[in-house]
PDB file of N, CA and C in Angstrom:
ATOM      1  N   UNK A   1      -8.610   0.764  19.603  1.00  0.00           N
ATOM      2  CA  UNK A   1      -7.706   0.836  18.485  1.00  0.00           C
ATOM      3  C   UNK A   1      -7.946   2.097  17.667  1.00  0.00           C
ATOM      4  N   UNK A   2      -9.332   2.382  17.768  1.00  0.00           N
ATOM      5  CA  UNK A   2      -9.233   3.565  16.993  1.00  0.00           C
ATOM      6  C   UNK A   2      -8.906   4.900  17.197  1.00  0.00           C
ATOM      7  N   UNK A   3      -8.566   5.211  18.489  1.00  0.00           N
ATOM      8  CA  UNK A   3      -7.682   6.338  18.667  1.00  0.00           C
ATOM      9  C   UNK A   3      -6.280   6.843  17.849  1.00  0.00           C
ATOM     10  N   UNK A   4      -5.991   5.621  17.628  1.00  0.00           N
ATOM     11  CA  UNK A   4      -4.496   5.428  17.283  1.00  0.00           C
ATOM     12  C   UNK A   4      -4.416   5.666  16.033  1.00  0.00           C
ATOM     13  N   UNK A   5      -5.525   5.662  14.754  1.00  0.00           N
ATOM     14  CA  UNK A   5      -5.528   5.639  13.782  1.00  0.00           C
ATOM     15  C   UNK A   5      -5.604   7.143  13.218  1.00  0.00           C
ATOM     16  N   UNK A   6      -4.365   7.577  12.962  1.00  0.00           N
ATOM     17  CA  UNK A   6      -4.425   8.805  13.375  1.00  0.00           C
ATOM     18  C   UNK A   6      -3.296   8.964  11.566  1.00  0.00           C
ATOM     19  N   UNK A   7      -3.047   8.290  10.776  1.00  0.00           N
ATOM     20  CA  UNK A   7      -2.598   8.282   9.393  1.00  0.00           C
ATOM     21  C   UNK A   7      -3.792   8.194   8.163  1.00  0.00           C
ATOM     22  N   UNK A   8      -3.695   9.145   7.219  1.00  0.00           N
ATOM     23  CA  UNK A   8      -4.545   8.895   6.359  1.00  0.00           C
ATOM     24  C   UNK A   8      -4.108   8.342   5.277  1.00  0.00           C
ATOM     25  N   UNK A   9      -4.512   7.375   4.802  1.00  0.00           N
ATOM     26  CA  UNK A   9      -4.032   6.713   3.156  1.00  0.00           C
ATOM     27  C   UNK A   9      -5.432   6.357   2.202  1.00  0.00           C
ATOM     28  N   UNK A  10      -4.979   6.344   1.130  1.00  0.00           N
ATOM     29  CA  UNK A  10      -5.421   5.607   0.100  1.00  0.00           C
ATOM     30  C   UNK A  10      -4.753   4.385  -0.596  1.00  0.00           C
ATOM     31  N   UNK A  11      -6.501   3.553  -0.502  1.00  0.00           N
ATOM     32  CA  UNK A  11      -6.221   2.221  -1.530  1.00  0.00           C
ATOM     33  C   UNK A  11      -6.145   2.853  -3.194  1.00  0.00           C
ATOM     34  N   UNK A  12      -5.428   2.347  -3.692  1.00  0.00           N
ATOM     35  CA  UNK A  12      -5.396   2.431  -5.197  1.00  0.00           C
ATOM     36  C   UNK A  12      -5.140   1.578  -5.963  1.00  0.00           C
ATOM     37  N   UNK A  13      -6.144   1.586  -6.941  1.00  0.00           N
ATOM     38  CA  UNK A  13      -5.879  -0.044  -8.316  1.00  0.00           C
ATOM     39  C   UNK A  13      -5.164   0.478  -9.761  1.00  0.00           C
ATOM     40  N   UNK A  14      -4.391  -0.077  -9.900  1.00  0.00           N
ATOM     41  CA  UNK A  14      -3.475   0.458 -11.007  1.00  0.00           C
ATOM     42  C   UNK A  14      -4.742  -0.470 -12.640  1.00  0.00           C
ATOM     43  N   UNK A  15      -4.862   0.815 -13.533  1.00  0.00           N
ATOM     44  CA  UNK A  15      -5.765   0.245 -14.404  1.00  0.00           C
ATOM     45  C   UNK A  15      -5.043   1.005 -15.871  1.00  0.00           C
ATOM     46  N   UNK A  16      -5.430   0.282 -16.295  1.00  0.00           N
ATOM     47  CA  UNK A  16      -5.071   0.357 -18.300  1.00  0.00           C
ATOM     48  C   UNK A  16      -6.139   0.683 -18.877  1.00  0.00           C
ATOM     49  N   UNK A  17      -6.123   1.920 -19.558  1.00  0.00           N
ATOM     50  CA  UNK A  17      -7.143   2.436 -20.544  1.00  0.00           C
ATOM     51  C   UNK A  17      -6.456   2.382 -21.819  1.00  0.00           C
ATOM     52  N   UNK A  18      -6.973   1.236 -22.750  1.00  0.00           N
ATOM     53  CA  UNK A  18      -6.849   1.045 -24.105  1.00  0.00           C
ATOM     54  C   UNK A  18      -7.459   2.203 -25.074  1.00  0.00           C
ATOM     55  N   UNK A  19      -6.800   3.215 -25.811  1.00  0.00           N
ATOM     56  CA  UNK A  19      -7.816   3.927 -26.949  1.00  0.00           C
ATOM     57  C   UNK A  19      -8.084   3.257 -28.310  1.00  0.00           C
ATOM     58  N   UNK A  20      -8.241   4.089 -28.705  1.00  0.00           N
ATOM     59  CA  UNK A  20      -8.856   3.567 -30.373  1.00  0.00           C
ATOM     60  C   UNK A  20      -8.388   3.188 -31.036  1.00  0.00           C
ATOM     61  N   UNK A  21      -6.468   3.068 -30.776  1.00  0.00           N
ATOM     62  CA  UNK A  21      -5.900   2.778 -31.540  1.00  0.00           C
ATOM     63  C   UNK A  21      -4.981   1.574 -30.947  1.00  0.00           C
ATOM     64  N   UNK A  22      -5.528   1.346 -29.633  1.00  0.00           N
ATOM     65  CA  UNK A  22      -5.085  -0.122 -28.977  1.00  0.00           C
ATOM     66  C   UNK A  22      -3.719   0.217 -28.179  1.00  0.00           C
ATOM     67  N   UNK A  23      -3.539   1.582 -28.081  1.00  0.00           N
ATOM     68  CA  UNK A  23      -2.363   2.189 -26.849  1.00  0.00           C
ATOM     69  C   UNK A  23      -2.835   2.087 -25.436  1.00  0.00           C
ATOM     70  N   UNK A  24      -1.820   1.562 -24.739  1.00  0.00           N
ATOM     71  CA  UNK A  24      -2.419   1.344 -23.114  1.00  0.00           C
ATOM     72  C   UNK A  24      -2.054   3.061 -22.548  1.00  0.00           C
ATOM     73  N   UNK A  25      -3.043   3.176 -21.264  1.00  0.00           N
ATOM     74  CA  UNK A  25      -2.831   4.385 -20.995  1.00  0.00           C
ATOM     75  C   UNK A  25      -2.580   3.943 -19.454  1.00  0.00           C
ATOM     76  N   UNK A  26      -1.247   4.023 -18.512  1.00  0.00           N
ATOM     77  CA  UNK A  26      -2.068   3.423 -16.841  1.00  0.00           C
ATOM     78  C   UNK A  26      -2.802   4.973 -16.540  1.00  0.00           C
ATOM     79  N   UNK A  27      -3.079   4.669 -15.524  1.00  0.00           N
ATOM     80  CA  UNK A  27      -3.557   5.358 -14.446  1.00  0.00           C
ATOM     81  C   UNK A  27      -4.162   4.683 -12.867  1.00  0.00           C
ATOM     82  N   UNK A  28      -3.872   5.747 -11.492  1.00  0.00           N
ATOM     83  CA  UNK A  28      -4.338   5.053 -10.794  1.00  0.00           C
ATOM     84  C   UNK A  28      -5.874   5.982 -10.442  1.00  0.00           C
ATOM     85  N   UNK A  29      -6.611   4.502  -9.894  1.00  0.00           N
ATOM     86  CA  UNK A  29      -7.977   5.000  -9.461  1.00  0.00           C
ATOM     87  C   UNK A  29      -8.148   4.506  -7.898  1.00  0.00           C
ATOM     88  N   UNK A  30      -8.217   5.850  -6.875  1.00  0.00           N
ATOM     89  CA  UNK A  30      -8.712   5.530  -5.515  1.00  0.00           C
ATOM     90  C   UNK A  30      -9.814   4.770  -5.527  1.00  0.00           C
ATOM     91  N   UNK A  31      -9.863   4.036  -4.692  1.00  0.00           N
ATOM     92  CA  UNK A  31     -10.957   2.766  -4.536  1.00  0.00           C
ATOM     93  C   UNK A  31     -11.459   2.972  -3.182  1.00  0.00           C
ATOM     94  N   UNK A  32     -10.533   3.947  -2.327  1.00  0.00           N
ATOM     95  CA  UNK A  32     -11.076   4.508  -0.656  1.00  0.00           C
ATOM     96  C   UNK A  32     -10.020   5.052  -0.246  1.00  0.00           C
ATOM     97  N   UNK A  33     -10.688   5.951   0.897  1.00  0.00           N
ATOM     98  CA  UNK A  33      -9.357   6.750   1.395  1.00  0.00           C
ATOM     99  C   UNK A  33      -9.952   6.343   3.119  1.00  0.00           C
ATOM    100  N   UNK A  34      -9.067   6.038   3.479  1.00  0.00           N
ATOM    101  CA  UNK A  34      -9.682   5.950   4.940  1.00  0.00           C
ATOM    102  C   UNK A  34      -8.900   6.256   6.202  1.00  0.00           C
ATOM    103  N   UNK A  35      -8.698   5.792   7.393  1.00  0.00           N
ATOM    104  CA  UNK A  35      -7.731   6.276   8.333  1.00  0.00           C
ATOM    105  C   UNK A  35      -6.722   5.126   8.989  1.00  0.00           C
ATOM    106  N   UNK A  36      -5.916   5.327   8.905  1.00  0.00           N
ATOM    107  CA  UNK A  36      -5.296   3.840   9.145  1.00  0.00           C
ATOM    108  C   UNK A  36      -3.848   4.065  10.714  1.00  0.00           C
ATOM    109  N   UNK A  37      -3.837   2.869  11.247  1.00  0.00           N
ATOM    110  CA  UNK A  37      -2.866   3.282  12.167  1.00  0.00           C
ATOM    111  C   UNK A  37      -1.401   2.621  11.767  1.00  0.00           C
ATOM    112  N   UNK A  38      -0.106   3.394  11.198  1.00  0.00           N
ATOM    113  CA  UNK A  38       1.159   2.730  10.513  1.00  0.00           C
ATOM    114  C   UNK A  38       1.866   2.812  11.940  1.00  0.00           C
ATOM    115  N   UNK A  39       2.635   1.471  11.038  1.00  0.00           N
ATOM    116  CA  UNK A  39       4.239   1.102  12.167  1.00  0.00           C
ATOM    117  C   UNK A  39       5.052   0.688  11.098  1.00  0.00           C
ATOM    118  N   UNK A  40       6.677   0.898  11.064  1.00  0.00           N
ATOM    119  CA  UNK A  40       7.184   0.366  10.539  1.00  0.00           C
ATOM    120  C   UNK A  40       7.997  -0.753  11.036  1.00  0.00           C
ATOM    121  N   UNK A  41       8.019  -1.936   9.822  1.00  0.00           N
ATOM    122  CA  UNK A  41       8.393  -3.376  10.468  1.00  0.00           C
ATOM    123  C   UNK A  41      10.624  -2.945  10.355  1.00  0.00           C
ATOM    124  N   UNK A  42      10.364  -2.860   9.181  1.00  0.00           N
ATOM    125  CA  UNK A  42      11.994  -2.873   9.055  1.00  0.00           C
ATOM    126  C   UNK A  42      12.510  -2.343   7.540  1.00  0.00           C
ATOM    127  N   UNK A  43      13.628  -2.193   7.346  1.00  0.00           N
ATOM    128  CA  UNK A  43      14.355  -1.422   6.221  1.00  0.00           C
ATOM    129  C   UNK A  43      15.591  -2.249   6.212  1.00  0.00           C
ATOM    130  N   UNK A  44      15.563  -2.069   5.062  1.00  0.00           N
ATOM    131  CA  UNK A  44      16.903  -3.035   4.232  1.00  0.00           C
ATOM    132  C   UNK A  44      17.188  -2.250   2.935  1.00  0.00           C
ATOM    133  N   UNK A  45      18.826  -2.281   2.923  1.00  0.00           N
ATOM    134  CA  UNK A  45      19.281  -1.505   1.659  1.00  0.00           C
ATOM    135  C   UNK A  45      19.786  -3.140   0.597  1.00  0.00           C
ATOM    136  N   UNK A  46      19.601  -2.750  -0.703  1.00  0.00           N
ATOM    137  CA  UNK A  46      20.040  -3.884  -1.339  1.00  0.00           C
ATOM    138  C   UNK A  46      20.618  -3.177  -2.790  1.00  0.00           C
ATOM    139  N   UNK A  47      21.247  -3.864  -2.908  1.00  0.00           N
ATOM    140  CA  UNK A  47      22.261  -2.952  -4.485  1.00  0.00           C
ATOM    141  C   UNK A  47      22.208  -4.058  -5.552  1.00  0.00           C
ATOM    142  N   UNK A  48      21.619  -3.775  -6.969  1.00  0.00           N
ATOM    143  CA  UNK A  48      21.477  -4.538  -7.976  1.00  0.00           C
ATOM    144  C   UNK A  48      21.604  -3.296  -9.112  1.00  0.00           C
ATOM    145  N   UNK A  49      22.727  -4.239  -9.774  1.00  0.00           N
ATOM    146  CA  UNK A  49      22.550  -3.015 -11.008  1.00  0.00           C
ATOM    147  C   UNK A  49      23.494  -1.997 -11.044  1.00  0.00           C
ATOM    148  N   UNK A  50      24.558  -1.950 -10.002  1.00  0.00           N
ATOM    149  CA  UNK A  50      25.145  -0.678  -9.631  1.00  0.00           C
ATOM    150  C   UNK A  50      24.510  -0.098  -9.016  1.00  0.00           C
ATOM    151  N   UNK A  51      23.189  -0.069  -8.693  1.00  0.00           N
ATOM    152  CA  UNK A  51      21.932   0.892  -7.543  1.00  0.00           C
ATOM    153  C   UNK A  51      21.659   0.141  -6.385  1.00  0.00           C
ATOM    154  N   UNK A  52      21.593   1.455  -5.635  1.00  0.00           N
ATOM    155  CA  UNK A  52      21.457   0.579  -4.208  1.00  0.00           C
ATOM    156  C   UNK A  52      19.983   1.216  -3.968  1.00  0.00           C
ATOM    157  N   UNK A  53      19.252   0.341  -3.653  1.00  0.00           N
ATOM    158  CA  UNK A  53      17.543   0.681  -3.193  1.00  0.00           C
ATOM    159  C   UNK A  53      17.295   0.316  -1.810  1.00  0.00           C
ATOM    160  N   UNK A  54      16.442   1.049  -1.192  1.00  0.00           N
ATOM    161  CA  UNK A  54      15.904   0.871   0.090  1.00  0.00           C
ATOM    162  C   UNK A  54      14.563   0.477   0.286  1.00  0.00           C
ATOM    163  N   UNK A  55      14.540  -0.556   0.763  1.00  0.00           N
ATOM    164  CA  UNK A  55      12.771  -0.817   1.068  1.00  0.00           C
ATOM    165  C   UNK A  55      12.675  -0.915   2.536  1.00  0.00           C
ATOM    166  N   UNK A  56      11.799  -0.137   2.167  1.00  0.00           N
ATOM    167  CA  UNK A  56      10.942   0.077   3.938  1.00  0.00           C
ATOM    168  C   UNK A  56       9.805  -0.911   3.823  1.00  0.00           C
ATOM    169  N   UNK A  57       9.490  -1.365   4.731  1.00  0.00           N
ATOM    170  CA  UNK A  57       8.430  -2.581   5.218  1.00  0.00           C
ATOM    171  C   UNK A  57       7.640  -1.775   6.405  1.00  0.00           C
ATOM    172  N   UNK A  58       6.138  -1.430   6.427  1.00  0.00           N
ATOM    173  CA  UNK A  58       5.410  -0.727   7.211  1.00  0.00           C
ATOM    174  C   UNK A  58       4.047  -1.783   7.246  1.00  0.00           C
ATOM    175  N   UNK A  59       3.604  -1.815   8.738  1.00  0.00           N
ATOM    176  CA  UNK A  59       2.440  -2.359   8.497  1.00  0.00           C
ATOM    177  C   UNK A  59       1.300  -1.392   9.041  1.00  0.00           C
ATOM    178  N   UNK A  60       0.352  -2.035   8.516  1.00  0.00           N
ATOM    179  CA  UNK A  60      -0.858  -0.382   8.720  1.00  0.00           C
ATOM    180  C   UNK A  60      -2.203  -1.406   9.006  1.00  0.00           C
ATOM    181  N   UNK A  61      -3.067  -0.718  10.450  1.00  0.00           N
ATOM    182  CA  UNK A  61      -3.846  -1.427  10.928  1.00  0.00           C
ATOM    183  C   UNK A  61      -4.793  -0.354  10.461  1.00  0.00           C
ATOM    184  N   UNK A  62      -6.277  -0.892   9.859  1.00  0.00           N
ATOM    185  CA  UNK A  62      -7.405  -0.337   8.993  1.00  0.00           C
ATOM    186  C   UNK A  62      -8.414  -1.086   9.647  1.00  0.00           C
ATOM    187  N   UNK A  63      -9.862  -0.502   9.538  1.00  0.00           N
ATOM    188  CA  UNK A  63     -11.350  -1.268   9.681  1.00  0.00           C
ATOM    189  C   UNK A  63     -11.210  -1.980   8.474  1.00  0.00           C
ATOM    190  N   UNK A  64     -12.005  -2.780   7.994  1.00  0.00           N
ATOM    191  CA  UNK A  64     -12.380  -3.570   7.202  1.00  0.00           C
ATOM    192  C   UNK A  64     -13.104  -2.079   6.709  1.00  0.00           C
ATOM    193  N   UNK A  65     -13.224  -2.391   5.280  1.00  0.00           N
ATOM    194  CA  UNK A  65     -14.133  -1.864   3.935  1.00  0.00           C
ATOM    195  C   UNK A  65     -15.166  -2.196   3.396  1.00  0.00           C
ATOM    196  N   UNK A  66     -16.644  -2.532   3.727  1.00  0.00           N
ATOM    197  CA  UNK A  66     -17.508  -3.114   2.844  1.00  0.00           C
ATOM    198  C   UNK A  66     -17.675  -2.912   1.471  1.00  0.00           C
ATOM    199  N   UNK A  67     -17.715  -4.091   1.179  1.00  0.00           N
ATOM    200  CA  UNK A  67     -17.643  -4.191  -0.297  1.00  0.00           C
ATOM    201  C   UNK A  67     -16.189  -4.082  -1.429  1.00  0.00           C
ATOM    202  N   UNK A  68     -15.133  -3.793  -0.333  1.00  0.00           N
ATOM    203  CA  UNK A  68     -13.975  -3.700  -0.712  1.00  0.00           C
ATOM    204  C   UNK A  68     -12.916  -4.806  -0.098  1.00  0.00           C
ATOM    205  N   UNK A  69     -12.287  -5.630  -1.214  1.00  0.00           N
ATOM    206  CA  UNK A  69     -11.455  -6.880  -1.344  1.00  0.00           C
ATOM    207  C   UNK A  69     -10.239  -6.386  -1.563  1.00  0.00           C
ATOM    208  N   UNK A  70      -9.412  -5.947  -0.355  1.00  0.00           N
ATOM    209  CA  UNK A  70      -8.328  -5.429  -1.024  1.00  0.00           C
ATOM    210  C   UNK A  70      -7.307  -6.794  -0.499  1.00  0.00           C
ATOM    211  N   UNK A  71      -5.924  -6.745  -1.678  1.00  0.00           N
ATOM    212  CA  UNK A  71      -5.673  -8.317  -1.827  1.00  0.00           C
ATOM    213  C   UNK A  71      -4.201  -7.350  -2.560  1.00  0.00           C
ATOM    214  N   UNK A  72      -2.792  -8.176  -3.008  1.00  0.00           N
ATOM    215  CA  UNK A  72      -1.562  -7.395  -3.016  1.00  0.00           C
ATOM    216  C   UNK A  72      -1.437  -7.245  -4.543  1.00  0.00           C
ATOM    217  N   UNK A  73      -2.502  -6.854  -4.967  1.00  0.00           N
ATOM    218  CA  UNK A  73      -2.662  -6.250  -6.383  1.00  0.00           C
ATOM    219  C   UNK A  73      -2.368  -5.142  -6.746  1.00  0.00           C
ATOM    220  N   UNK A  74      -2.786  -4.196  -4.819  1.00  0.00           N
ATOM    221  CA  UNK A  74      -3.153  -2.936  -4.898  1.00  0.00           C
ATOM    222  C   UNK A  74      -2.331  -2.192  -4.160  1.00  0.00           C
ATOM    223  N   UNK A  75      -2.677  -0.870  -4.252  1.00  0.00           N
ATOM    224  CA  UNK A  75      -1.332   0.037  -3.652  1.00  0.00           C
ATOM    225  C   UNK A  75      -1.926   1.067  -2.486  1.00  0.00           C
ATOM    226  N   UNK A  76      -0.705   0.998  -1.511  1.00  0.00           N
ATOM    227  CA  UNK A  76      -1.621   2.209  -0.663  1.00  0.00           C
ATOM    228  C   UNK A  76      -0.330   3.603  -0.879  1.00  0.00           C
ATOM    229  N   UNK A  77      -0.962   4.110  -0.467  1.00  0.00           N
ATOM    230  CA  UNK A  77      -0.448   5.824  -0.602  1.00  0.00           C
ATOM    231  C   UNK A  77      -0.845   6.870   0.544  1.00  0.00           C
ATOM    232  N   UNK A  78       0.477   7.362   1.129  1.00  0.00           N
ATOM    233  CA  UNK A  78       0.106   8.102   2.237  1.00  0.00           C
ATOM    234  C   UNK A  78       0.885   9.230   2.247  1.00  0.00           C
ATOM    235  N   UNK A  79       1.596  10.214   2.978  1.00  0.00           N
ATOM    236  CA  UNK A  79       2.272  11.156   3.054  1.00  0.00           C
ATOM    237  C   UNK A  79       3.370  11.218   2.952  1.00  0.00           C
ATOM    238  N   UNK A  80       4.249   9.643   2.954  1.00  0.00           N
ATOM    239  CA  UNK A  80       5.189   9.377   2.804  1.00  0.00           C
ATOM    240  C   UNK A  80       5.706   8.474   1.885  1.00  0.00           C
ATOM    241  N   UNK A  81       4.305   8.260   1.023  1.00  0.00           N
ATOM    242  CA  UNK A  81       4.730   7.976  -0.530  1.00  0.00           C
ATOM    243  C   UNK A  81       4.016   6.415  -0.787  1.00  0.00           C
ATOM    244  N   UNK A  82       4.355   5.846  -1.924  1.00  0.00           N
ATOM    245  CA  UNK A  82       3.643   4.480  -2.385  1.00  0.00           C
ATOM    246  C   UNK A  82       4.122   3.214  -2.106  1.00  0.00           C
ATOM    247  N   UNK A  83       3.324   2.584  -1.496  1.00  0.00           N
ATOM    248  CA  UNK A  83       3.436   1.292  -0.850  1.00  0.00           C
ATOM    249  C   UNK A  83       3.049   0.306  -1.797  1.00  0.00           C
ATOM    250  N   UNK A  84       3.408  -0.892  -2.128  1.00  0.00           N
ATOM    251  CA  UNK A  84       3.386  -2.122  -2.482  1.00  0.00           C
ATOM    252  C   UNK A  84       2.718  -2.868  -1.745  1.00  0.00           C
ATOM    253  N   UNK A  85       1.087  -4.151  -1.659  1.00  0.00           N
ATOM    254  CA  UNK A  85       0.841  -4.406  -0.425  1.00  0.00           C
ATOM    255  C   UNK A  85       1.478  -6.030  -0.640  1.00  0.00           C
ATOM    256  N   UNK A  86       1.968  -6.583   0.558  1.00  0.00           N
ATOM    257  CA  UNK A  86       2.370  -7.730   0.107  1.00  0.00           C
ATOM    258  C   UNK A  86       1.480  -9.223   0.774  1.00  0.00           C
ATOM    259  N   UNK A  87       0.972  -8.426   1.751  1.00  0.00           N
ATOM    260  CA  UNK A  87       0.342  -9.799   2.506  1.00  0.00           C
ATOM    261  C   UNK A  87      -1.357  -8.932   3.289  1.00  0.00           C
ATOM    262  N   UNK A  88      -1.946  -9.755   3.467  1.00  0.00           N
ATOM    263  CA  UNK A  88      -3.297  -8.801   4.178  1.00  0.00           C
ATOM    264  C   UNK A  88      -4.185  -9.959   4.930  1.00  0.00           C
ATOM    265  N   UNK A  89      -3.997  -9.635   6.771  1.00  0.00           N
ATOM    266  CA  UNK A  89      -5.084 -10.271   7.408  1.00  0.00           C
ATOM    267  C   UNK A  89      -5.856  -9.726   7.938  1.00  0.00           C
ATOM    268  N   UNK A  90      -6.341 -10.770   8.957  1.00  0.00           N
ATOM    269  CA  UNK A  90      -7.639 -10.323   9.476  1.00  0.00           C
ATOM    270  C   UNK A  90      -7.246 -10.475  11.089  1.00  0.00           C
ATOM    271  N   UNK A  91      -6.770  -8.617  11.920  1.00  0.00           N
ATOM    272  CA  UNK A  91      -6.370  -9.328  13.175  1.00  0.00           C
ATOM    273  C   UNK A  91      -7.771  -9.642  14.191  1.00  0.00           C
ATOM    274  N   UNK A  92      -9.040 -10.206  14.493  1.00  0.00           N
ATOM    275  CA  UNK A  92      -9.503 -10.711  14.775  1.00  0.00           C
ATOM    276  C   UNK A  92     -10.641 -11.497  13.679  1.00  0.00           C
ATOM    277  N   UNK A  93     -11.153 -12.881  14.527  1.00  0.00           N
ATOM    278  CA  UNK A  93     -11.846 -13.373  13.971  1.00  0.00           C
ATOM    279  C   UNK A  93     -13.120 -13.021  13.562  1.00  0.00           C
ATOM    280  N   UNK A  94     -13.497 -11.340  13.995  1.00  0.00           N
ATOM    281  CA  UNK A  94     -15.003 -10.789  14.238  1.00  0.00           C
ATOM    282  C   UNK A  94     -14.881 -10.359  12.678  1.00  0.00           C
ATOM    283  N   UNK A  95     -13.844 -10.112  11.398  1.00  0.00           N
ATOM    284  CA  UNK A  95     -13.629  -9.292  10.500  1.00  0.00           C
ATOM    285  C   UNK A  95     -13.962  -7.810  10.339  1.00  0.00           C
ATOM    286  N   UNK A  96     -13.649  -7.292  11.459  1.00  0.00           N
ATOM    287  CA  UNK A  96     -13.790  -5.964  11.546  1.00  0.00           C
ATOM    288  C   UNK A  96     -12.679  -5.310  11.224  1.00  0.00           C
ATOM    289  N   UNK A  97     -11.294  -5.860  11.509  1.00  0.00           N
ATOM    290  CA  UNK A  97      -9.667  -5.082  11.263  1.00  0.00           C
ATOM    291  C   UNK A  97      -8.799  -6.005  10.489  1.00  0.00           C
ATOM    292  N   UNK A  98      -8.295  -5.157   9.552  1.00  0.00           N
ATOM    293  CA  UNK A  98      -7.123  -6.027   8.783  1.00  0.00           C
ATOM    294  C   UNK A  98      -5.806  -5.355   9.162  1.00  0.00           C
ATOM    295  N   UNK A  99      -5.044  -6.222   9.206  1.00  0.00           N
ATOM    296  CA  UNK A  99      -3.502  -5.705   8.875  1.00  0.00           C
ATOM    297  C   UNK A  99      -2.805  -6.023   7.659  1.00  0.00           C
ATOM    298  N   UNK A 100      -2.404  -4.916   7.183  1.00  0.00           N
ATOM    299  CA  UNK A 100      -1.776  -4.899   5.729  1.00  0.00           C
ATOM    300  C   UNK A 100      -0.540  -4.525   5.613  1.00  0.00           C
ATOM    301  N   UNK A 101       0.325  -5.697   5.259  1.00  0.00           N
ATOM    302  CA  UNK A 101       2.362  -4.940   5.354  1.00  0.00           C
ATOM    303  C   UNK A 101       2.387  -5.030   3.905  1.00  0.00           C
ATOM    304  N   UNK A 102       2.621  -3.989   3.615  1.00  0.00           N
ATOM    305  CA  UNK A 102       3.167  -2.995   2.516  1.00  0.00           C
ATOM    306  C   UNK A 102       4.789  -2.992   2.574  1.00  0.00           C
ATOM    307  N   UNK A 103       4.905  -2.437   1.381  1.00  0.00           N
ATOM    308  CA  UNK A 103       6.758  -2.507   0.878  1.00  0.00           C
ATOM    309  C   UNK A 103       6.883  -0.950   0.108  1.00  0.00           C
ATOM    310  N   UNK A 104       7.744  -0.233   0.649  1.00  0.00           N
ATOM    311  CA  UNK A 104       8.064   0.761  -0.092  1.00  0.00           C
ATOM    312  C   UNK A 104       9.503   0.949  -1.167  1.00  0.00           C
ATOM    313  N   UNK A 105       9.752   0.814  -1.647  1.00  0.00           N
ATOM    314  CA  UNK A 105      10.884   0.810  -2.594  1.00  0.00           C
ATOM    315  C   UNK A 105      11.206   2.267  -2.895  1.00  0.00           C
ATOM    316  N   UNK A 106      12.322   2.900  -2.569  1.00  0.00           N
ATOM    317  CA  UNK A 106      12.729   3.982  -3.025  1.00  0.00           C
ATOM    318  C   UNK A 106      14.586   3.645  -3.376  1.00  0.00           C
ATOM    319  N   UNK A 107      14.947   4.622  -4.015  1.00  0.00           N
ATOM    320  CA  UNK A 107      16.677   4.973  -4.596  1.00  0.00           C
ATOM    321  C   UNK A 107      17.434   5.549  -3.288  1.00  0.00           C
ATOM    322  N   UNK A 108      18.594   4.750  -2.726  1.00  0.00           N
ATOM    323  CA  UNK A 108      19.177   5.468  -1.898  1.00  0.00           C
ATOM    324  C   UNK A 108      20.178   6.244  -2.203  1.00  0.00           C
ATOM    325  N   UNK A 109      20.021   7.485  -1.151  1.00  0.00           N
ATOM    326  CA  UNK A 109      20.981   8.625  -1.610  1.00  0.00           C
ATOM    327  C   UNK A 109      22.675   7.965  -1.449  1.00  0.00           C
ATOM    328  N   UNK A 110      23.284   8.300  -2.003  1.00  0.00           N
ATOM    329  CA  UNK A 110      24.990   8.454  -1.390  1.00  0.00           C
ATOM    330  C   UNK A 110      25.299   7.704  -2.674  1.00  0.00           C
TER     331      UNK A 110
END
């Protein structure tokens, strides 16, 4: 499998820095960058609002992370922009590989 892993991404945790005066600040903080192998599952256009949006659905096969619980809190990020994660297993029982399907949401042109 690991030939194939030939995409680089980052995990990222979206965090709130409160100042002195109790203003939230986000920011994101990489939590790992590692090598991952993507496929995409499927794309669907949907229109709300007068806007029509496109989400791409990609799933991305990774080693496991020690010490890292990643769970659909968190975001991955790759060359082709920010993912949403929505679901995360474990494709064997040894816990060495997860699969993680992510959601991309972007504005469609036209």
């Amino acid at each position: 499998m690991s030939a194939r892993m030939n995409d680089f991404i980052d995990i990222i945790e979206r965090r709130v820095d409160k100042d002195a005066e109790g203003f939230g600040q986000e920011s994101d903080v990489v939590l790992a960058s590692v090598r991952a192998e993507k496929s995409y599952a499927a794309m669907t256009e949907t229109d709300a609002s007068n806007a029509t949006f496109a989400i791409q659905t990609a799933v991305f096969k990774l080693r496991r992370i020690p010490g890292l619980a990643i769970q659909p809190d968190l975001f991955i990020t790759d060359a082709a922009g920010r993912y949403n994660i929505k679901a995360v297993d474990e494709i064997s029982g040894r816990g060495m590989y997860l699969v993680v399907t992510a959601q991309r949401v972007a504005a469609s042109e036209g």
